[in-house]
C-alpha atoms as a PDB file:
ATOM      1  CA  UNK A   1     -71.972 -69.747  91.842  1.00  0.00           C
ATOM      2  CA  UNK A   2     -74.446 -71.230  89.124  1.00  0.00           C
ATOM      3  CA  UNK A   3     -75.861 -74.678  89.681  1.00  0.00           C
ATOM      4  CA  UNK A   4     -74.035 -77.330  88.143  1.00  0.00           C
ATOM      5  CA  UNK A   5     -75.820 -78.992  85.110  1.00  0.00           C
ATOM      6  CA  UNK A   6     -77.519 -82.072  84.840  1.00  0.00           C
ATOM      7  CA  UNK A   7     -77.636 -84.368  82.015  1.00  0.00           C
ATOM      8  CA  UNK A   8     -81.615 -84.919  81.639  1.00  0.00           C
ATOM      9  CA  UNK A   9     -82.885 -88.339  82.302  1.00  0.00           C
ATOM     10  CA  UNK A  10     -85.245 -89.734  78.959  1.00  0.00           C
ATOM     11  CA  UNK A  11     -88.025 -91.920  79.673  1.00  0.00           C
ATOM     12  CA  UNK A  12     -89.876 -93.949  76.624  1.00  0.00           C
ATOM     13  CA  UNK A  13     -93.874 -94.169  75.751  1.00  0.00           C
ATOM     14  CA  UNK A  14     -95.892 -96.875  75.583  1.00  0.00           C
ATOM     15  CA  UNK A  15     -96.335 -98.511  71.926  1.00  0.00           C
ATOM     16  CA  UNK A  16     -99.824 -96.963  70.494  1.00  0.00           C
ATOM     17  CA  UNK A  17    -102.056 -96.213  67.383  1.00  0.00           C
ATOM     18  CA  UNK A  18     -99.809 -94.045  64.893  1.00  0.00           C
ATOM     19  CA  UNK A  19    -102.066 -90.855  64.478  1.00  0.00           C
ATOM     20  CA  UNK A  20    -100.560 -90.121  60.528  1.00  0.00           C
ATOM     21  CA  UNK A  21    -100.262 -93.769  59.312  1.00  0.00           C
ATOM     22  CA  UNK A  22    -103.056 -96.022  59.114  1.00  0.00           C
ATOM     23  CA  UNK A  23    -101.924 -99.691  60.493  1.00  0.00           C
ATOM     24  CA  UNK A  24     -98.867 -98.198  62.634  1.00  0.00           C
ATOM     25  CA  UNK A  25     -97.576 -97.979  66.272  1.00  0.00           C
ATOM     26  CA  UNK A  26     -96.099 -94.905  67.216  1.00  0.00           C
ATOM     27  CA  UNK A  27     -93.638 -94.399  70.399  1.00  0.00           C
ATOM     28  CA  UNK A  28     -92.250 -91.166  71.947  1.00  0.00           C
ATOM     29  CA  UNK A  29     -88.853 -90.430  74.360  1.00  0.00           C
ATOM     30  CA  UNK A  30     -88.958 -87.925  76.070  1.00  0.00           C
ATOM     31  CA  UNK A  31     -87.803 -85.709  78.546  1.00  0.00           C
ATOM     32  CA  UNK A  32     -88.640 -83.108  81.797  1.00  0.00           C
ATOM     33  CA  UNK A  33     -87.842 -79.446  80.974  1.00  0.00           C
ATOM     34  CA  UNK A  34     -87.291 -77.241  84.341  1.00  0.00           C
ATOM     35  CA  UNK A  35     -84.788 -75.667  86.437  1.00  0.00           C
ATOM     36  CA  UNK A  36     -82.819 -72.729  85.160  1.00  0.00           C
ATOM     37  CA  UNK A  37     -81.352 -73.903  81.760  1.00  0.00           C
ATOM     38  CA  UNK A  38     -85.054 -75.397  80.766  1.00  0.00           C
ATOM     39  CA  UNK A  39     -84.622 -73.285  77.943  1.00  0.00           C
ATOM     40  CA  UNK A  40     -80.808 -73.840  77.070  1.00  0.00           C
ATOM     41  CA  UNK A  41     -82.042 -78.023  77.041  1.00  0.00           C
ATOM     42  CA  UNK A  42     -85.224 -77.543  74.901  1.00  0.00           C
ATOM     43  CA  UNK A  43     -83.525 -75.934  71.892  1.00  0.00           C
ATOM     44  CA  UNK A  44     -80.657 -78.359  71.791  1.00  0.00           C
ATOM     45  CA  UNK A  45     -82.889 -80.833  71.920  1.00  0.00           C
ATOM     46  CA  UNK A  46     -85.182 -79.223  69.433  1.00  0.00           C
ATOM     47  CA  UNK A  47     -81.777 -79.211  67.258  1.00  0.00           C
ATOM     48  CA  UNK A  48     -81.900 -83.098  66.827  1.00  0.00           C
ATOM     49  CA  UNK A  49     -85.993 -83.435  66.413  1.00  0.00           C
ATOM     50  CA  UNK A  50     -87.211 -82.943  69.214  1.00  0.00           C
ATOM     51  CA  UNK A  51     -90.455 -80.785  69.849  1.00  0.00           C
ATOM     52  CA  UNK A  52     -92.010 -79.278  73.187  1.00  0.00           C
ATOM     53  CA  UNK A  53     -95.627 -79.887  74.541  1.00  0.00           C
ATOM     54  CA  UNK A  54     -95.903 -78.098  77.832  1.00  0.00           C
ATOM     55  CA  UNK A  55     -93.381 -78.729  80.214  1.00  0.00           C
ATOM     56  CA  UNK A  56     -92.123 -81.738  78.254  1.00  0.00           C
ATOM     57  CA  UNK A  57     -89.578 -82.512  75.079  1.00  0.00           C
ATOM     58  CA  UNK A  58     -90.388 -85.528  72.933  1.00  0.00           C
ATOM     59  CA  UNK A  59     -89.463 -87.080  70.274  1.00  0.00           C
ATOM     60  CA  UNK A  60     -90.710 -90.019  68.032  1.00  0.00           C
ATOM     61  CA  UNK A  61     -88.727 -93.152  68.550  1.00  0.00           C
ATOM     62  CA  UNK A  62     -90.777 -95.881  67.278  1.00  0.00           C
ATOM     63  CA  UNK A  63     -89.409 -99.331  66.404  1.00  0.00           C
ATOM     64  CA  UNK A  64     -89.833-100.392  63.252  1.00  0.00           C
ATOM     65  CA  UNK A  65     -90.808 -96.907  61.496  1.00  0.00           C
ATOM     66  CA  UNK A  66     -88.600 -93.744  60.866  1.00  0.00           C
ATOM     67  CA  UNK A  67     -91.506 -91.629  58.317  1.00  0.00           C
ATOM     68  CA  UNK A  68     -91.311 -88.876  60.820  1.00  0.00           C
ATOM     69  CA  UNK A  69     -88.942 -86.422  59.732  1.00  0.00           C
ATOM     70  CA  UNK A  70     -88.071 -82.768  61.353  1.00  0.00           C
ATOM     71  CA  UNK A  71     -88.490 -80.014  59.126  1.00  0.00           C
ATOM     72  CA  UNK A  72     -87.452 -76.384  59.290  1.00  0.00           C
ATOM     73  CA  UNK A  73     -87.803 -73.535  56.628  1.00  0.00           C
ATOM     74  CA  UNK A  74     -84.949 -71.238  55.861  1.00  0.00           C
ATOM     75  CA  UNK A  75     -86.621 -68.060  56.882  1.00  0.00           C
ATOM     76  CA  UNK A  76     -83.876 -65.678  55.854  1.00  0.00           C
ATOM     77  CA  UNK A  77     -83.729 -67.416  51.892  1.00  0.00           C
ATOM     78  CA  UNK A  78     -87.561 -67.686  51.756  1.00  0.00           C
ATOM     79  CA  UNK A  79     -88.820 -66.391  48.868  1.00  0.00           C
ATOM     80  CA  UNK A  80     -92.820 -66.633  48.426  1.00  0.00           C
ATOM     81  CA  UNK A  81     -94.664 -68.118  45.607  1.00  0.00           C
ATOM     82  CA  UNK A  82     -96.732 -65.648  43.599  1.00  0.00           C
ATOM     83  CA  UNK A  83    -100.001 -67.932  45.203  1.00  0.00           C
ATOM     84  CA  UNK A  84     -98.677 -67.287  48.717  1.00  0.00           C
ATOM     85  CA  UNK A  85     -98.158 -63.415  47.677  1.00  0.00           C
ATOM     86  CA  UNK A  86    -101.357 -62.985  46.504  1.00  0.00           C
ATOM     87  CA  UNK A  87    -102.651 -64.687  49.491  1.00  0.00           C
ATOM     88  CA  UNK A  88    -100.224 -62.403  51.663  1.00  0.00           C
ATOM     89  CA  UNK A  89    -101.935 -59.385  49.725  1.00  0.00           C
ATOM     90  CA  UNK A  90    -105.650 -60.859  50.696  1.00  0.00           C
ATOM     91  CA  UNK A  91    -104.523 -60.968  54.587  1.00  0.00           C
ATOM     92  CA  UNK A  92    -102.517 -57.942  54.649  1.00  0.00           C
ATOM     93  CA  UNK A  93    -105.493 -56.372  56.753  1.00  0.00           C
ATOM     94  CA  UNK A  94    -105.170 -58.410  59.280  1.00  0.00           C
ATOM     95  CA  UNK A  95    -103.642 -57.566  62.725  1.00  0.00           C
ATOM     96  CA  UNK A  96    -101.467 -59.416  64.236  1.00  0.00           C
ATOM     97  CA  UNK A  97    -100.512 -59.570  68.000  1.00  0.00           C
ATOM     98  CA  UNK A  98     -97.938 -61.205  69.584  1.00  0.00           C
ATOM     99  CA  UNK A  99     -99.834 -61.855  73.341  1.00  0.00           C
ATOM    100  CA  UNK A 100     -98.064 -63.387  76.722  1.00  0.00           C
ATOM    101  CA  UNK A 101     -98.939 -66.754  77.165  1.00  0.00           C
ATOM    102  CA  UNK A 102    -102.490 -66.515  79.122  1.00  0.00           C
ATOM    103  CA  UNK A 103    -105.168 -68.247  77.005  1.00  0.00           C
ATOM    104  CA  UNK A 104    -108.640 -66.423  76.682  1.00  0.00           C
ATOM    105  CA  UNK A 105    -112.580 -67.773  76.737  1.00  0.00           C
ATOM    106  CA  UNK A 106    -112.113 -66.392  72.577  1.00  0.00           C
ATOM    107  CA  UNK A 107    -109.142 -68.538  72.104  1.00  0.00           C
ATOM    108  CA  UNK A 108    -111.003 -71.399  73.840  1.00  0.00           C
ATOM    109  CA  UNK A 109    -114.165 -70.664  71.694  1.00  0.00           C
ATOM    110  CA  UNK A 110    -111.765 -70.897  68.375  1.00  0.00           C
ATOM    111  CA  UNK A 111    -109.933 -73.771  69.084  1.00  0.00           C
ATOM    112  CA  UNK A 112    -113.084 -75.863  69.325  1.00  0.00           C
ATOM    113  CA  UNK A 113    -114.410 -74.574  66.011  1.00  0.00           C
ATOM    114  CA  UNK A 114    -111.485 -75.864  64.503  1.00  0.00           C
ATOM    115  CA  UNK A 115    -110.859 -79.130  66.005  1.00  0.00           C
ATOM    116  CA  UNK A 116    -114.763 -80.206  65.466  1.00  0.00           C
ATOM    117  CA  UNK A 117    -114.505 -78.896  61.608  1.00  0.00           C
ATOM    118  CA  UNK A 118    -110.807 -80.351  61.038  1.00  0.00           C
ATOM    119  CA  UNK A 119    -110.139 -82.983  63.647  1.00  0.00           C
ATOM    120  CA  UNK A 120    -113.078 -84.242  65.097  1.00  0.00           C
ATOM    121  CA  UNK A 121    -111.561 -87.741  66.043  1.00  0.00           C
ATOM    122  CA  UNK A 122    -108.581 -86.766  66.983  1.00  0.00           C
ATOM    123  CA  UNK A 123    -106.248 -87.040  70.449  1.00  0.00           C
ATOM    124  CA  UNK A 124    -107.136 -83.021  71.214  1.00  0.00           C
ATOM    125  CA  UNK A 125    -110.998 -83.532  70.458  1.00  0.00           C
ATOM    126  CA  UNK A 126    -111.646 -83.558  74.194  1.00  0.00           C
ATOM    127  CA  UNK A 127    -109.674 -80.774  75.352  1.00  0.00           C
ATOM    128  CA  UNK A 128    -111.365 -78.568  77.787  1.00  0.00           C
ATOM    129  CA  UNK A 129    -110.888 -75.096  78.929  1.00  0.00           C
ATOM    130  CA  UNK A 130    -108.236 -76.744  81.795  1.00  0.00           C
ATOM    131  CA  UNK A 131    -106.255 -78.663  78.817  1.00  0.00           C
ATOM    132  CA  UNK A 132    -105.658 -75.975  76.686  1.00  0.00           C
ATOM    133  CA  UNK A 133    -104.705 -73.151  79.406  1.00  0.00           C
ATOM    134  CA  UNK A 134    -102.384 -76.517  80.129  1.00  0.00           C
ATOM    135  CA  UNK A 135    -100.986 -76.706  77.041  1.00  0.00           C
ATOM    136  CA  UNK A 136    -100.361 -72.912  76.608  1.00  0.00           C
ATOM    137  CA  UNK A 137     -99.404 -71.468  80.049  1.00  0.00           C
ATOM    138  CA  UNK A 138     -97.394 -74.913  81.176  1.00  0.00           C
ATOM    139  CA  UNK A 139     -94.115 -72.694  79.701  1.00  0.00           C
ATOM    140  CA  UNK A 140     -90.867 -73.210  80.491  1.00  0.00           C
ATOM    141  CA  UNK A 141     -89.122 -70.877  77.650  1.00  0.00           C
ATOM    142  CA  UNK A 142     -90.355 -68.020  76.114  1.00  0.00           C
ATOM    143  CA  UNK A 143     -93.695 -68.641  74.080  1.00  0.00           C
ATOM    144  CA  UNK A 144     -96.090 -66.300  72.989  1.00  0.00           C
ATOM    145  CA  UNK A 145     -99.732 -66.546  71.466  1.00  0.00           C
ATOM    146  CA  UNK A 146    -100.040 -64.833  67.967  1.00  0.00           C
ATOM    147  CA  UNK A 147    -103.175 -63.708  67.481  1.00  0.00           C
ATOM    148  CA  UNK A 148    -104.732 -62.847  63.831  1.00  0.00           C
ATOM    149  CA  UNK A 149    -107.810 -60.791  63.890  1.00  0.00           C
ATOM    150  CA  UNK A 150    -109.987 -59.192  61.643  1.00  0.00           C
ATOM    151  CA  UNK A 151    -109.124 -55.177  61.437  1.00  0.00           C
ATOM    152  CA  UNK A 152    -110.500 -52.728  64.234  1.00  0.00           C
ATOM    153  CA  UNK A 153    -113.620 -50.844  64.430  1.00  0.00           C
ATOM    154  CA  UNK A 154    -114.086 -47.415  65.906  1.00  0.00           C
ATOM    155  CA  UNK A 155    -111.168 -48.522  68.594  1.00  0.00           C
ATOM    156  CA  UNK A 156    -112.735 -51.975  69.108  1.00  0.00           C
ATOM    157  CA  UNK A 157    -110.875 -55.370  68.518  1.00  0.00           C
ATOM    158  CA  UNK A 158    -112.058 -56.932  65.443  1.00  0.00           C
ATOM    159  CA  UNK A 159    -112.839 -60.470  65.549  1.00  0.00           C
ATOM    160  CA  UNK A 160    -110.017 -63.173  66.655  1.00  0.00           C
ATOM    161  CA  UNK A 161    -109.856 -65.344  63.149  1.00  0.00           C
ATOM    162  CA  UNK A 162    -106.199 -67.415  63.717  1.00  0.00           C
ATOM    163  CA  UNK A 163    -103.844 -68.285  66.577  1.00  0.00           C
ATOM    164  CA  UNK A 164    -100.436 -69.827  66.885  1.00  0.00           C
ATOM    165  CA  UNK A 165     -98.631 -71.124  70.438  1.00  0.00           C
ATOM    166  CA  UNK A 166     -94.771 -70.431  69.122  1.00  0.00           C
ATOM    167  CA  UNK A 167     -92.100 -70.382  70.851  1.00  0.00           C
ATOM    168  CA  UNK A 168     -88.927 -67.765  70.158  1.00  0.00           C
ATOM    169  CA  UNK A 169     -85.407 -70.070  70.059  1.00  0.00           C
ATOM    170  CA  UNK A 170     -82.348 -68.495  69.749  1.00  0.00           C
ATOM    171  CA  UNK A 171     -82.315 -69.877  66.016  1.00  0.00           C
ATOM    172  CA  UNK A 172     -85.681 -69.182  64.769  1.00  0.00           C
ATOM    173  CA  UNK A 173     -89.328 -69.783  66.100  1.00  0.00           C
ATOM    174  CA  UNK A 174     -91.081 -72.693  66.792  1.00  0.00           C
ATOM    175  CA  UNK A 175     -94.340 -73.236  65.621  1.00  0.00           C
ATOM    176  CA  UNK A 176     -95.982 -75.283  68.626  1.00  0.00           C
ATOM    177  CA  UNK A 177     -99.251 -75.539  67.319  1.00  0.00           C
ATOM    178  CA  UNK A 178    -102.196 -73.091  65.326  1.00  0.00           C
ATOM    179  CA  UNK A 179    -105.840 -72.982  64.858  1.00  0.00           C
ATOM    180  CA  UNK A 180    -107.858 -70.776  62.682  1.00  0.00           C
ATOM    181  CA  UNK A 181    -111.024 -69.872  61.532  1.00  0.00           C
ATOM    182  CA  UNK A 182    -112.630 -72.757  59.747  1.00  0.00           C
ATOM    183  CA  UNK A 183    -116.508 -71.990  58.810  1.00  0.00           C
ATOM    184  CA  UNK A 184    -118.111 -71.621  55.595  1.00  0.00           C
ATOM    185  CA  UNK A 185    -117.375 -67.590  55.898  1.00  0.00           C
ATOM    186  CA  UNK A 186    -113.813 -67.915  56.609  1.00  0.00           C
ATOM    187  CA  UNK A 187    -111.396 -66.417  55.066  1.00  0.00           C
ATOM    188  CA  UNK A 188    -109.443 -69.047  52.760  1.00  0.00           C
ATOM    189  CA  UNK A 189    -105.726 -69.950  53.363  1.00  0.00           C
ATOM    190  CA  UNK A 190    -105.626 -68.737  57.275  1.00  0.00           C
ATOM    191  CA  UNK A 191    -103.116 -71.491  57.919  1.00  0.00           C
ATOM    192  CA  UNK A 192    -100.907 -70.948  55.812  1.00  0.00           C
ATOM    193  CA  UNK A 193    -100.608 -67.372  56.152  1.00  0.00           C
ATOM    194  CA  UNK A 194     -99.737 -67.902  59.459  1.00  0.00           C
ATOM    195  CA  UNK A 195     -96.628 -69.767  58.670  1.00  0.00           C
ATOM    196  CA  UNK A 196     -95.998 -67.141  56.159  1.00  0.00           C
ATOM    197  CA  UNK A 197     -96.570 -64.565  58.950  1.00  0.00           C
ATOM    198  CA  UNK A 198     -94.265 -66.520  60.853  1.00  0.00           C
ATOM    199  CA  UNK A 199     -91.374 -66.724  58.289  1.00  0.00           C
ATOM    200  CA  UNK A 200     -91.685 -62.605  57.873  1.00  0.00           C
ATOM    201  CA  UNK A 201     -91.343 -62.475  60.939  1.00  0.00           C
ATOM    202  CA  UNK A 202     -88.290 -64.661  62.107  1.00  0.00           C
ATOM    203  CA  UNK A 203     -86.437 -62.977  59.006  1.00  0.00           C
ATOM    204  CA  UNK A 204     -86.932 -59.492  60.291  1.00  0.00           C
ATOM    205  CA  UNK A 205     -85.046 -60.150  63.215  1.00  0.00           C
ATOM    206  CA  UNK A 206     -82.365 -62.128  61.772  1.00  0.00           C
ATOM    207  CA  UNK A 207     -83.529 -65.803  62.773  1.00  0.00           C
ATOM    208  CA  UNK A 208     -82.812 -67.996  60.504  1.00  0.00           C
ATOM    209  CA  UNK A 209     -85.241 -70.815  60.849  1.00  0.00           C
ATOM    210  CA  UNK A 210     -89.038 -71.641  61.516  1.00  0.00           C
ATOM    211  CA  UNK A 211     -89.309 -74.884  62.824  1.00  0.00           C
ATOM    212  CA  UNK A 212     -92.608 -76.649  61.525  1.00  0.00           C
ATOM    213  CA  UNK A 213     -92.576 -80.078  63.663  1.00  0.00           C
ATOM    214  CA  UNK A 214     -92.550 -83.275  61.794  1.00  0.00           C
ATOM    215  CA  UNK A 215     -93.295 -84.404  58.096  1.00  0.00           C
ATOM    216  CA  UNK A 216     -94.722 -87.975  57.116  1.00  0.00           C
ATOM    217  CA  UNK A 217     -94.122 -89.083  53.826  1.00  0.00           C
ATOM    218  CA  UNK A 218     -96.998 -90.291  52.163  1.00  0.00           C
ATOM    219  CA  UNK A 219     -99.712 -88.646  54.759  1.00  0.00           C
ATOM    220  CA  UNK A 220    -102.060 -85.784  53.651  1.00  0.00           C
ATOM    221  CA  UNK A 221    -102.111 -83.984  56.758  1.00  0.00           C
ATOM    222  CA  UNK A 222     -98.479 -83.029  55.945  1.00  0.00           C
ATOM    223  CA  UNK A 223     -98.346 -82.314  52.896  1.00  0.00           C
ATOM    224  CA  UNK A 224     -98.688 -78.928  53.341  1.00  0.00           C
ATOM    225  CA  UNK A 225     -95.647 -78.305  55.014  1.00  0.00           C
ATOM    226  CA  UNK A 226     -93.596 -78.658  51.308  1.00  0.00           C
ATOM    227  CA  UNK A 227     -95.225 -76.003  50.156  1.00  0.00           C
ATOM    228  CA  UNK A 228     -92.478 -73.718  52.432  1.00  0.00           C
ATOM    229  CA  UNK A 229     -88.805 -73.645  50.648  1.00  0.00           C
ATOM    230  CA  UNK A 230     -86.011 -73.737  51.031  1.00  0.00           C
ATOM    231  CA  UNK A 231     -87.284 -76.258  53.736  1.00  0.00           C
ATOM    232  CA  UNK A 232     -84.577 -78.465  55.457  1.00  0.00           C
ATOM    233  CA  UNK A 233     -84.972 -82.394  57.191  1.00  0.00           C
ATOM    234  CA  UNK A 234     -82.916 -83.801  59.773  1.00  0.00           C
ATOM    235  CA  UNK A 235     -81.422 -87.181  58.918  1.00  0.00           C
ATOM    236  CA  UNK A 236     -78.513 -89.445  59.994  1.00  0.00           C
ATOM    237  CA  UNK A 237     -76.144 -86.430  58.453  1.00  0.00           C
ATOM    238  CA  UNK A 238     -77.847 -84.020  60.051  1.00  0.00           C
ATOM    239  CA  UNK A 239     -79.894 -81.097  58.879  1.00  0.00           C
ATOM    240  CA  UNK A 240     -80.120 -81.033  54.817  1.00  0.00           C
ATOM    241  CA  UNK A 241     -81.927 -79.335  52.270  1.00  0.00           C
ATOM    242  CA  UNK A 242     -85.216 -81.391  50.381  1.00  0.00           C
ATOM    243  CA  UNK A 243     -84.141 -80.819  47.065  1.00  0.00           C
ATOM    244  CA  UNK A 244     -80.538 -81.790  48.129  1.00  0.00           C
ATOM    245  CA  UNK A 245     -81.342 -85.351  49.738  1.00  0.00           C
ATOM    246  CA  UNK A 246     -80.895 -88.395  47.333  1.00  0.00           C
ATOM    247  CA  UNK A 247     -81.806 -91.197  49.366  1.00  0.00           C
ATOM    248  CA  UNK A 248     -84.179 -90.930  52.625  1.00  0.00           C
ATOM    249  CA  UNK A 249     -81.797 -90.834  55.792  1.00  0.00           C
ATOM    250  CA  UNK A 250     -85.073 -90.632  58.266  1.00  0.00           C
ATOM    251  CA  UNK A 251     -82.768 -91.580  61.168  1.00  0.00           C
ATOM    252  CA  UNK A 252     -81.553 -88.934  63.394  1.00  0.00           C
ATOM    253  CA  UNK A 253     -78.227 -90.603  65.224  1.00  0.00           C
ATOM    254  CA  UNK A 254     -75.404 -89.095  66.630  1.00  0.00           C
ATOM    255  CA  UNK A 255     -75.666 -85.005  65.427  1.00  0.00           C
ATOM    256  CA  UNK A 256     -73.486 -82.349  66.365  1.00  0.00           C
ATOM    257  CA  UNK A 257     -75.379 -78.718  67.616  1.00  0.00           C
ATOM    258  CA  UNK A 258     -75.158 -75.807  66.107  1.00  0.00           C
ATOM    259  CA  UNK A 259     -73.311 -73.257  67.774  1.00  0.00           C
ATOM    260  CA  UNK A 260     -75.772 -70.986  70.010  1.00  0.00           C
ATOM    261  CA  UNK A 261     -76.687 -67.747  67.987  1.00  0.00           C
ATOM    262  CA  UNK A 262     -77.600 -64.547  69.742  1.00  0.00           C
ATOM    263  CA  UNK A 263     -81.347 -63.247  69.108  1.00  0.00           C
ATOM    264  CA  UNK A 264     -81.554 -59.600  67.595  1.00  0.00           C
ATOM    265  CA  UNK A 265     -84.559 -58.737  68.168  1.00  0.00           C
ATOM    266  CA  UNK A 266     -87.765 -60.313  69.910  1.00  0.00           C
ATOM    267  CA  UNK A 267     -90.445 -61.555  69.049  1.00  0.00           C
ATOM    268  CA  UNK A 268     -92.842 -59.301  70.216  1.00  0.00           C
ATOM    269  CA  UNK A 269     -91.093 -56.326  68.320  1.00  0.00           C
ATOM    270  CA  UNK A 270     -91.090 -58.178  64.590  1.00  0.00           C
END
């Protein structure tokens, strides 16, 4: 006899400095994700905005700002750009890994020549070795580490260049959070073949979205994330296309799930 199943009890943030916009206060619910339908909770909730860090699901909920928006591409009606085929040509090489959620001293090594080169000042400047196995091995669903590295040499791994903590829904893949090679010898465009990487990837085996986190109007750092279409936003009517919304319904109320989709195939085999 399975355990009956409770509803999850939501606990709110303390106000503080908005990360994307200068001169705001940002606020988070959020929410415990364990016991047996851990996973079952996190993508419903990941269905109305909300996004997993570790054991936890959280969304924004600040009070008098709505510029974060949930976005998602539309893996299986993505069609690339001819500058994101050319730069799918220039990575082709690469060799890509899907890896069980154990972090390595490489990883480690990577992630801090990224945040010092890209975020420097930023909440995850400070993260030691403890934080990050933390933030990758903390796991209640089923996450992986992609790993992008350079090709092999005489049976020897090549170089470790890009990684990405995702997480494989029964919907699509969510991108929890990537790092990539950043120095002056680097190849160019490493993030953004990875979400490409990841859209290939979720079409093969018939998922039909990539979850990308949140959009801010208006901030730089998120720009980028436009760049993926068709791309779709949650609002008060649920989740819409870009080019379809006329006015800017930022508020996610009262939204009815999805039905549950079977996966085809897993991640690891895409």
């Amino acid at each position: 006899m399975s355990a009956p199943f409770r509803f999850p009890k939501f606990f709110v943030t303390n106000p503080s400095p908005c990360p994307y916009l200068p001169g705001k206060v940002e606020r988070k619910v959020f929410t415990e994700l364990s016991g047996r339908h851990a996973s079952e909770l996190n993508e419903a909730l990941g269905r109305i905005g909300f996004r997993r860090s570790q054991s936890v699901a959280y969304r924004p909920s600040c009070i008098d700002c709505s510029a974060c928006v949930s976005v998602r591409v539309l893996a299986t009606e993505f069609e690339a750009s001819a500058t994101q085929r050319k730069l799918l040509r220039r990575h082709a090489d690469l060799e890509v890994s899907a890896c069980k959620p154990w972090t390595t001293d490489e990883q480690y090594s990577l992630l801090r020549r990224y945040l010092s080169a890209r975020h420097p000042g930023g909440g995850m400047a400070e993260m030691d070795e403890s934080d990050f196995a933390d933030m990758v091995e903390q796991t209640p669903v089923r996450t992986y580490v992609i790993e992008y590295r350079e090709p092999s040499v005489d049976g020897k791994p090549g170089a470790l260049v890009g990684a990405c903590l995702s997480d494989q829904q029964s919907d699509g893949l969510s991108m929890i959070y990537s790092f990539f090679d950043v120095g002056p010898e680097a190849r160019k465009g490493l993030g953004t073949y990875i979400i490409l990487d990841h859209i290939i990837r979720a079409a093969r085996a018939g998922l039909p979205y990539v979850y990308l986190g949140y959009w801010v109007e208006g901030s730089n750092r998120m720009a980028y994330k436009t760049g993926f279409r068709p791309l779709e936003r949650l609002g008060r009517d649920g989740w819409r296309r870009m080019d379809e919304v006329a006015s800017d319904p930022t508020e996610a109320g009262a939204i009815a799930l999805p039905t549950r989709r079977s996966t085809k195939r897993l991640l690891l085999d895409a």
